[in-house]
C-alpha atoms as a PDB file:
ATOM      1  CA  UNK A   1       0.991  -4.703  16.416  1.00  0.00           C
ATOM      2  CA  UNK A   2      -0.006  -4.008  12.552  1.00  0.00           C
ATOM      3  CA  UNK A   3       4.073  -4.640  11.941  1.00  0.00           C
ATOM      4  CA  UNK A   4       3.408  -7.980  12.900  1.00  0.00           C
ATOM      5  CA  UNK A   5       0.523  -8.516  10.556  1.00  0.00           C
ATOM      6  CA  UNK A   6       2.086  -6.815   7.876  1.00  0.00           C
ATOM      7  CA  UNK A   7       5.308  -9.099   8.321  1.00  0.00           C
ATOM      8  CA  UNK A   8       3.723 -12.635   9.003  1.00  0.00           C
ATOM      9  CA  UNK A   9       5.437 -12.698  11.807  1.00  0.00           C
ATOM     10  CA  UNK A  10       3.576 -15.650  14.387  1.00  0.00           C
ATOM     11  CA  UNK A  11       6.601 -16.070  17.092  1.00  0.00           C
ATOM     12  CA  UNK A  12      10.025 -14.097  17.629  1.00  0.00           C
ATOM     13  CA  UNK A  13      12.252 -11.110  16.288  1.00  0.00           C
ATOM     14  CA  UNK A  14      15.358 -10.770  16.602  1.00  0.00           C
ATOM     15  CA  UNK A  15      16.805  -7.288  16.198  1.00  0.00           C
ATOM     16  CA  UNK A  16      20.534  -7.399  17.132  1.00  0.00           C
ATOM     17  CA  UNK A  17      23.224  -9.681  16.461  1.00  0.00           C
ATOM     18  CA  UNK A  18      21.230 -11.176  13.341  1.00  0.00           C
ATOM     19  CA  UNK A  19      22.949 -14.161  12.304  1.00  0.00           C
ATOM     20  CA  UNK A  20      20.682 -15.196   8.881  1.00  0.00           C
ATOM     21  CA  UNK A  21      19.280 -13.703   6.276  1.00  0.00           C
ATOM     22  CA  UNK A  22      15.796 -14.348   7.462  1.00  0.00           C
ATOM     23  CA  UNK A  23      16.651 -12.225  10.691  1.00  0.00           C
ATOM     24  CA  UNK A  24      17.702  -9.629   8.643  1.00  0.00           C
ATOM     25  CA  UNK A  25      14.562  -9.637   6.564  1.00  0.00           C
ATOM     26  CA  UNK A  26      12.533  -9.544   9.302  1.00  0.00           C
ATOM     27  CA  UNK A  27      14.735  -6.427  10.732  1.00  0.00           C
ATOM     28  CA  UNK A  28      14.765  -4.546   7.352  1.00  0.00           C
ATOM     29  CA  UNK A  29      10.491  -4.611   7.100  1.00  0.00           C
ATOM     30  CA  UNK A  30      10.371  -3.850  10.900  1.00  0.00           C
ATOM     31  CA  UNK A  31      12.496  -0.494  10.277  1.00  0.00           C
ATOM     32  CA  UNK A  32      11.478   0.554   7.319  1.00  0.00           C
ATOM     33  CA  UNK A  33       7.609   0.389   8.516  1.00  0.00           C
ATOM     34  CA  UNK A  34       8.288   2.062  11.414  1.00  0.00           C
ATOM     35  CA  UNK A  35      10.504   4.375   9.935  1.00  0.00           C
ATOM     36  CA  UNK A  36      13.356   3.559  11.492  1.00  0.00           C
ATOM     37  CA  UNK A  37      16.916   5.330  10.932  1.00  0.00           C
ATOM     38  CA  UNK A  38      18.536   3.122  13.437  1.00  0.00           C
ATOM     39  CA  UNK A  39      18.578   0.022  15.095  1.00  0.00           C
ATOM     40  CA  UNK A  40      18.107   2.191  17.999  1.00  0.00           C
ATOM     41  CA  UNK A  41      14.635   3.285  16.671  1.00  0.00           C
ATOM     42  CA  UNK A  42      13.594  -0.513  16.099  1.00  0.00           C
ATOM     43  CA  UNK A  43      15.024  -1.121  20.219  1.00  0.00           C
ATOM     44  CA  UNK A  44      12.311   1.730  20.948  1.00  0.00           C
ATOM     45  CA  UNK A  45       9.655   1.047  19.480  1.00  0.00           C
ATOM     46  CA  UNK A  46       9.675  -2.866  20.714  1.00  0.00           C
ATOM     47  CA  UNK A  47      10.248  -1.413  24.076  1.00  0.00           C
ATOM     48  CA  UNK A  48       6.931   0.611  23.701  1.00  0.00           C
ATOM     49  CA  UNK A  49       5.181  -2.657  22.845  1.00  0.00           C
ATOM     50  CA  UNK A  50       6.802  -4.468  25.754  1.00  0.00           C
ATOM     51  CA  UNK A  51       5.491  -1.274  27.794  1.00  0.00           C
ATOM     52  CA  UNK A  52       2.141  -1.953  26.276  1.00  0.00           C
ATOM     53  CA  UNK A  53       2.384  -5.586  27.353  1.00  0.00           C
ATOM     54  CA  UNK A  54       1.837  -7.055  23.677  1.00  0.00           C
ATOM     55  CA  UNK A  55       5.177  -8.209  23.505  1.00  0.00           C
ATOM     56  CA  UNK A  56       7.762  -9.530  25.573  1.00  0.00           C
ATOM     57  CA  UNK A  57      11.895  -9.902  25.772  1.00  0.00           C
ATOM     58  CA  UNK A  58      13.150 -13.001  26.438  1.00  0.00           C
ATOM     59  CA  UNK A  59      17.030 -12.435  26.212  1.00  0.00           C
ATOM     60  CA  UNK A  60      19.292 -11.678  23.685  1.00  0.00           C
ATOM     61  CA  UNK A  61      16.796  -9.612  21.840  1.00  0.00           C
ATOM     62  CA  UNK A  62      14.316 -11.643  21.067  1.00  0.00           C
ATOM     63  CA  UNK A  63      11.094 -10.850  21.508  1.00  0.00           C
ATOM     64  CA  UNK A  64       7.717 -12.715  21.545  1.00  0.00           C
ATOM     65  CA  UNK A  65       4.115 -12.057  21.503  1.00  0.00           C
ATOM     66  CA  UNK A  66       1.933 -12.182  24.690  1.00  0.00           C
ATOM     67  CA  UNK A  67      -1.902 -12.882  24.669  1.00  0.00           C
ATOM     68  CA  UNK A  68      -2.244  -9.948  24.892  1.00  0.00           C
ATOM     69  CA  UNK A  69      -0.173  -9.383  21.760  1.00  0.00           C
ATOM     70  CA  UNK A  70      -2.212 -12.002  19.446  1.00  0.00           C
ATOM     71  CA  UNK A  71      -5.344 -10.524  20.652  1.00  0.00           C
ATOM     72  CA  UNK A  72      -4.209  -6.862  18.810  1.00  0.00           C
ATOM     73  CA  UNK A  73      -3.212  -9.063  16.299  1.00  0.00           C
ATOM     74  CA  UNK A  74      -6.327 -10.624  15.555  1.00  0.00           C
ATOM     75  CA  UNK A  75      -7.823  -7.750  15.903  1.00  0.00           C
ATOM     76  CA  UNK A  76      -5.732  -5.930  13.301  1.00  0.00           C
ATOM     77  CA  UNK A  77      -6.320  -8.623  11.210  1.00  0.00           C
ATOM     78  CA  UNK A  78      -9.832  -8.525  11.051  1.00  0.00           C
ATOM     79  CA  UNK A  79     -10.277  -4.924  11.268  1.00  0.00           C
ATOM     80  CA  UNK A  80      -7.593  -5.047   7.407  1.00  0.00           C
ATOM     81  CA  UNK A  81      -9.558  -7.797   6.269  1.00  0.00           C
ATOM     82  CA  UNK A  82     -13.114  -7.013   6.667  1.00  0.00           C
ATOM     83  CA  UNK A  83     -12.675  -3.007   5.232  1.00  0.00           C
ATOM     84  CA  UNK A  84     -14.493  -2.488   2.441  1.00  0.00           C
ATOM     85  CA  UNK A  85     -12.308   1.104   1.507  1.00  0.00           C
ATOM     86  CA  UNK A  86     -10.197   0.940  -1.739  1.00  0.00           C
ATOM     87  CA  UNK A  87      -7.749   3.500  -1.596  1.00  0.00           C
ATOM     88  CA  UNK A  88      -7.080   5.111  -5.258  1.00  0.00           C
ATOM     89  CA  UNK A  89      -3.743   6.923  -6.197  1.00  0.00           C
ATOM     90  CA  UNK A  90      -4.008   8.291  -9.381  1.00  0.00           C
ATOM     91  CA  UNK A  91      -3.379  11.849 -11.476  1.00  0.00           C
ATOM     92  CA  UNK A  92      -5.375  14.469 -10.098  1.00  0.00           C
ATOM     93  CA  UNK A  93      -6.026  16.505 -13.078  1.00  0.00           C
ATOM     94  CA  UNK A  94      -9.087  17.442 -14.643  1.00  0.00           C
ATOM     95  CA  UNK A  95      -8.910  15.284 -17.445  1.00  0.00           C
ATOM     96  CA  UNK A  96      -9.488  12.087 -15.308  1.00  0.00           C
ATOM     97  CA  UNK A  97     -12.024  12.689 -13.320  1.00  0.00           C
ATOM     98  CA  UNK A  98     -14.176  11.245 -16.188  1.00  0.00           C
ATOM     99  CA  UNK A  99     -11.866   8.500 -15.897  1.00  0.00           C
ATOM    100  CA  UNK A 100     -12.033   8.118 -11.910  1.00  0.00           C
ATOM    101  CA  UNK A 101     -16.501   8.406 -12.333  1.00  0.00           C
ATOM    102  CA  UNK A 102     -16.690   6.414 -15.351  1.00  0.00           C
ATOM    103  CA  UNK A 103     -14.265   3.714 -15.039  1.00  0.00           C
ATOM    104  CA  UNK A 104     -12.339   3.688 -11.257  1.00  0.00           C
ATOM    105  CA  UNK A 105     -15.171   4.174  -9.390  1.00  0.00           C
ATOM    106  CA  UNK A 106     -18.169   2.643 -10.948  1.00  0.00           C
ATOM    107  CA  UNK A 107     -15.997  -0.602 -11.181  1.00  0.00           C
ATOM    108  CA  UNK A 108     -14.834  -0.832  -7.698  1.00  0.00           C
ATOM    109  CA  UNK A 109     -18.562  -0.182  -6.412  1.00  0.00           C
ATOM    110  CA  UNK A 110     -19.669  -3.220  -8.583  1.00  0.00           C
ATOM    111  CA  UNK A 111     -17.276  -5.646  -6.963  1.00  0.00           C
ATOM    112  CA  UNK A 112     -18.734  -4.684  -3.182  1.00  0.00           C
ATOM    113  CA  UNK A 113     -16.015  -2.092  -2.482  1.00  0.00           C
ATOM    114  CA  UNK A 114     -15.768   1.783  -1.479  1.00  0.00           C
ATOM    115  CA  UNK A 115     -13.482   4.121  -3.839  1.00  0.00           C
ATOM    116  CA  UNK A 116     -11.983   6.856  -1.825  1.00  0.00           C
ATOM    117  CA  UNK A 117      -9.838   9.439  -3.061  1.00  0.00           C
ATOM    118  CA  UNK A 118      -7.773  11.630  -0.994  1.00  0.00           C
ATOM    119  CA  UNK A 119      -8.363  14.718  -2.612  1.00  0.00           C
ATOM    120  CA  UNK A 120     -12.635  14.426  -1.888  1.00  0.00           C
ATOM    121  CA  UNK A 121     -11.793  14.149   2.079  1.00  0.00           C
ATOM    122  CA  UNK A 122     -11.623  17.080   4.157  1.00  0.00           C
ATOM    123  CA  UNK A 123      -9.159  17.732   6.704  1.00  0.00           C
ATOM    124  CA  UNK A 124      -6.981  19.596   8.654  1.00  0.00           C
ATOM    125  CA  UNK A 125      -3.905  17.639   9.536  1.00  0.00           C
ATOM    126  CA  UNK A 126      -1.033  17.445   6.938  1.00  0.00           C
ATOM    127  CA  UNK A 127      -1.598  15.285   3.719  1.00  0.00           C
ATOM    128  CA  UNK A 128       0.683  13.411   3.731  1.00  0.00           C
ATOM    129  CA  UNK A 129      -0.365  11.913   7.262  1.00  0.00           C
ATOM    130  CA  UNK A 130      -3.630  11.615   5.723  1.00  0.00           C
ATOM    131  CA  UNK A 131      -2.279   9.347   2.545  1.00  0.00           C
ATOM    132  CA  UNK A 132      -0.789   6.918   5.003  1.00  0.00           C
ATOM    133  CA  UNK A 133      -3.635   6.578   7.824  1.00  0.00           C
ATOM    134  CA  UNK A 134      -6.046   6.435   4.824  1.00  0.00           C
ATOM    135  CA  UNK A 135      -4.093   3.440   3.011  1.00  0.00           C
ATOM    136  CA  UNK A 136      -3.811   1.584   6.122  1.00  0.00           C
ATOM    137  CA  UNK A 137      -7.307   1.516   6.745  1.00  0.00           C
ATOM    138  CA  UNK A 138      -8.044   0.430   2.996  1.00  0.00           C
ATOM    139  CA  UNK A 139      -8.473  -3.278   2.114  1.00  0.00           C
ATOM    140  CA  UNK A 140      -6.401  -2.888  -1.070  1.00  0.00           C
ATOM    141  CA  UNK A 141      -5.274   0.033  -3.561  1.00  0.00           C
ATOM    142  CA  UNK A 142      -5.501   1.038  -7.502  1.00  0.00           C
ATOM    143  CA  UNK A 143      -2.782   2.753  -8.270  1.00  0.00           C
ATOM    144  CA  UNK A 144      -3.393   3.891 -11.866  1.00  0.00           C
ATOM    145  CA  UNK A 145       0.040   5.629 -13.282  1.00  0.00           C
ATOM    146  CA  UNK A 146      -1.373   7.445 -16.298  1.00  0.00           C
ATOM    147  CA  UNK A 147       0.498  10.778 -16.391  1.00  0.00           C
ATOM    148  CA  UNK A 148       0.633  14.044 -18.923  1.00  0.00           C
ATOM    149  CA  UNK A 149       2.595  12.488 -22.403  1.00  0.00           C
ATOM    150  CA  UNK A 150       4.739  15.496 -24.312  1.00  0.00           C
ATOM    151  CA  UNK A 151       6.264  15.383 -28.029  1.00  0.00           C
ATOM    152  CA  UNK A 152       9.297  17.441 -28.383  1.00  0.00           C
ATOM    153  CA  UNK A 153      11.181  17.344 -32.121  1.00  0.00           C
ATOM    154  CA  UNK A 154       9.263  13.728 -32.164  1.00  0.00           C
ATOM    155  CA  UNK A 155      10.543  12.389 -29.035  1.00  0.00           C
ATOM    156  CA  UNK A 156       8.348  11.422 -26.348  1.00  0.00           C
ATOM    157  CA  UNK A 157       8.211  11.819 -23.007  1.00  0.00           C
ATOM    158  CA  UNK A 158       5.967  12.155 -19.561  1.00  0.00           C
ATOM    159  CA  UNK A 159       5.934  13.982 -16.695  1.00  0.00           C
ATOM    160  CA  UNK A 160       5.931  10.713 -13.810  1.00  0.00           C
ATOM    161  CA  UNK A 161       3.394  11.220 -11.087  1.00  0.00           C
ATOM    162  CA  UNK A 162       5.421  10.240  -8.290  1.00  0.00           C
ATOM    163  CA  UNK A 163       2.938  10.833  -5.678  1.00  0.00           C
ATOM    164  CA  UNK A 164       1.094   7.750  -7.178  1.00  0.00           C
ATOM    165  CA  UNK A 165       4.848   5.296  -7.465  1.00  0.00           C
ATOM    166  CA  UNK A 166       4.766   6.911  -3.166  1.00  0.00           C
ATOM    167  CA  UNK A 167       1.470   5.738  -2.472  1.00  0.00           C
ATOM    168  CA  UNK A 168       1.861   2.235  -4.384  1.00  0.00           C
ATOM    169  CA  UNK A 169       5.327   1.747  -2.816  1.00  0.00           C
ATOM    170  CA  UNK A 170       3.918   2.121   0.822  1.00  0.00           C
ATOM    171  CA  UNK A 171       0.744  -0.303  -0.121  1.00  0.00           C
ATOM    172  CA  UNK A 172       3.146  -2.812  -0.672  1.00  0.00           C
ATOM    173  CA  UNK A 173       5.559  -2.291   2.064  1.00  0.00           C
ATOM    174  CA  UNK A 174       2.280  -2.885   4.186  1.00  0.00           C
ATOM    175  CA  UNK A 175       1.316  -5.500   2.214  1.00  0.00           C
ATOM    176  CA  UNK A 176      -1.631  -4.723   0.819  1.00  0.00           C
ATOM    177  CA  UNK A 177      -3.119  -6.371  -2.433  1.00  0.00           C
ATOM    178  CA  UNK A 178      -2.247  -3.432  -5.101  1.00  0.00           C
ATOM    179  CA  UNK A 179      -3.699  -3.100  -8.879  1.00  0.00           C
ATOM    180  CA  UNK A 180      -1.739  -1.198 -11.365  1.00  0.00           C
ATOM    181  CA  UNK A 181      -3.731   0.653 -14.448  1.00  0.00           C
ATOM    182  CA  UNK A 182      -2.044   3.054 -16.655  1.00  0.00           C
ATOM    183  CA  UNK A 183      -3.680   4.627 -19.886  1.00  0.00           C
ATOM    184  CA  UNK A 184      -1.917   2.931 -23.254  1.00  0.00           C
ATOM    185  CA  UNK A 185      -0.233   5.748 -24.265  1.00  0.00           C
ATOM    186  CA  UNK A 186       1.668   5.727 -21.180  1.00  0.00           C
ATOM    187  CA  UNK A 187       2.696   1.911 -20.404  1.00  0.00           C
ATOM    188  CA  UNK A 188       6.271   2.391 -22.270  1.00  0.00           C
ATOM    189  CA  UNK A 189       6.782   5.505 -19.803  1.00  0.00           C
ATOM    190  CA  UNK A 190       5.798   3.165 -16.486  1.00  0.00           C
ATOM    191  CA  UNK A 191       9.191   3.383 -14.635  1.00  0.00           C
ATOM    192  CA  UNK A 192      11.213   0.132 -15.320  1.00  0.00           C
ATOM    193  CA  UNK A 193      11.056  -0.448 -11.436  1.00  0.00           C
ATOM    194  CA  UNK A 194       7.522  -1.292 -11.554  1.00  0.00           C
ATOM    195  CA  UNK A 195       6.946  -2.747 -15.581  1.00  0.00           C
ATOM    196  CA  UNK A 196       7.386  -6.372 -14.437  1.00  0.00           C
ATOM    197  CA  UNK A 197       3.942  -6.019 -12.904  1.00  0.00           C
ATOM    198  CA  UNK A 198       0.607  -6.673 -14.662  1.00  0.00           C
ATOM    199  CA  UNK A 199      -0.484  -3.244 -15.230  1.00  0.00           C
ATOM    200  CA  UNK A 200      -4.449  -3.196 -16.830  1.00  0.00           C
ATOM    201  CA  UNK A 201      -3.868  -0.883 -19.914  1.00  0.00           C
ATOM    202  CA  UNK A 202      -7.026   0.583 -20.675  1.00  0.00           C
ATOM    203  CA  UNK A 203      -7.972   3.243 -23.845  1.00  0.00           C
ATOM    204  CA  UNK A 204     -10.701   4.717 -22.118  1.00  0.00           C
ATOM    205  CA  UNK A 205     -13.213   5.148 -18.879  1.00  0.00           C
ATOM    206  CA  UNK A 206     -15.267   2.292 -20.414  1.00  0.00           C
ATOM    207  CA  UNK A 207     -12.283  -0.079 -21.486  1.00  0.00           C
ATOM    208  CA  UNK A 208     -11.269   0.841 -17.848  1.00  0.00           C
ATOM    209  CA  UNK A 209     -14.265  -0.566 -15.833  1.00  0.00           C
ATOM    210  CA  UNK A 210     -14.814  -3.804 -17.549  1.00  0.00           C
ATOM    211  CA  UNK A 211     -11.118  -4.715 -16.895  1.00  0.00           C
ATOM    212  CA  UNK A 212     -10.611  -3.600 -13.690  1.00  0.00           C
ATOM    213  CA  UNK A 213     -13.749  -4.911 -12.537  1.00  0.00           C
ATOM    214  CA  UNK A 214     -13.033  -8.138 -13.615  1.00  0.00           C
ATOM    215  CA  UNK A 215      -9.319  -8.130 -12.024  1.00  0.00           C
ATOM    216  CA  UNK A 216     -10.814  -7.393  -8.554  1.00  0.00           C
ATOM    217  CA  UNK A 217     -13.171 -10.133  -8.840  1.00  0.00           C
ATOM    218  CA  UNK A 218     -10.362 -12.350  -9.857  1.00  0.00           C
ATOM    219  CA  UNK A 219      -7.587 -11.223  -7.496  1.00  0.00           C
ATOM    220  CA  UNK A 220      -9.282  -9.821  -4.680  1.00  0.00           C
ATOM    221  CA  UNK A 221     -12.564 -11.416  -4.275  1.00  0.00           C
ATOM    222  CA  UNK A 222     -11.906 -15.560  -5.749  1.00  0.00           C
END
């Protein structure tokens, strides 16, 4: 039932046959967060929730919620809404921890929130599995994009972290409230996918705290 609450969705889907563009919408987030190659897949894994009695078919493949179905919901809901986790996707190298203890951290704890970091948890199940359970359970993400600059013969370029681009691409797909930071030497290497957002572009831990403390009580907390 989280695709539901991720998609807004408060009635019907229609999977087949799709006959306007907000059908197809609806069809394109439903497969691509349930990783879907197929329409096939998408028949499935609505099947599964009919199985589970959340949902149910009521004829050329539509389907609708049952009470049972906006009781998950709610559920999900509150369960998204009421985590205090802040899932942070950033550079692991050793130059930023300073930057995670100083500035990421310190300013997420001010505004009533718990940083976690994928790379402090311990585990034995594969990491990428980890990423996604982790993000799900978070109430938003910082995704900060800073990355290793080079100068070659006076041109400049950076090695893209594109674990971080992953892990902010999925927050969104889920539809999670997502904060973009990136160092200042590296905004004009941000890919030009993602430079229409407001990035905070800090200069150092300090610069760092301040600003992103005050965008999570602005965005996430007014």
């Amino acid at each position: 039932m989280l695709a539901y609450q991720d998609f807004g969705i408060s009635g019907s889907i229609k999977i087949a046959g799709v006959v306007d563009e907000e059908s197809k919408s609806t069809k394109a987030r439903l497969e691509a967060w349930i990783e879907a190659r197929t329409d096939k897949d998408a028949g499935a894994f609505l099947f599964m929730l009919c199985e589970a009695n959340l949902l149910v078919g009521r004829g050329n493949h539509r389907y609708f919620l049952t009470p049972g179905g906006y009781d998950r919901l709610e559920q999900a809901e509150l369960g998204s809404s009421s985590s205090r986790q802040v899932f942070v996707a950033m550079w692991f190298d050793p130059q930023m921890d300073v930057v995670y203890s100083e500035g990421i951290a310190p300013a997420i704890e001010a505004a009533g929130f718990k940083p976690f970091r994928i790379d402090h948890k311990e585990h034995n199940n594969k990491f990428d599995d980890e990423i996604i359970a982790e993000i799900r359970r978070s109430r938003f993400v910082v995704a900060d994009f800073t990355c290793r600059v080079r100068e070659v013969d006076g041109v400049s370029s950076a090695d893209a972290r594109g674990g971080v681009y992953y892990e902010a691409g999925f927050a969104q797909g889920l539809g999670l409230p997502l904060i973009w930071t990136v160092r200042n030497d590296c905004i004009s290497h941000v890919h030009f996918d993602t430079r229409q957002f407001a990035h905070i572009v800090w200069n150092d831990p300090g610069d760092l705290k301040l600003k992103l403390q005050n965008r999570i009580l602005a965005s996430i907390l007014s």
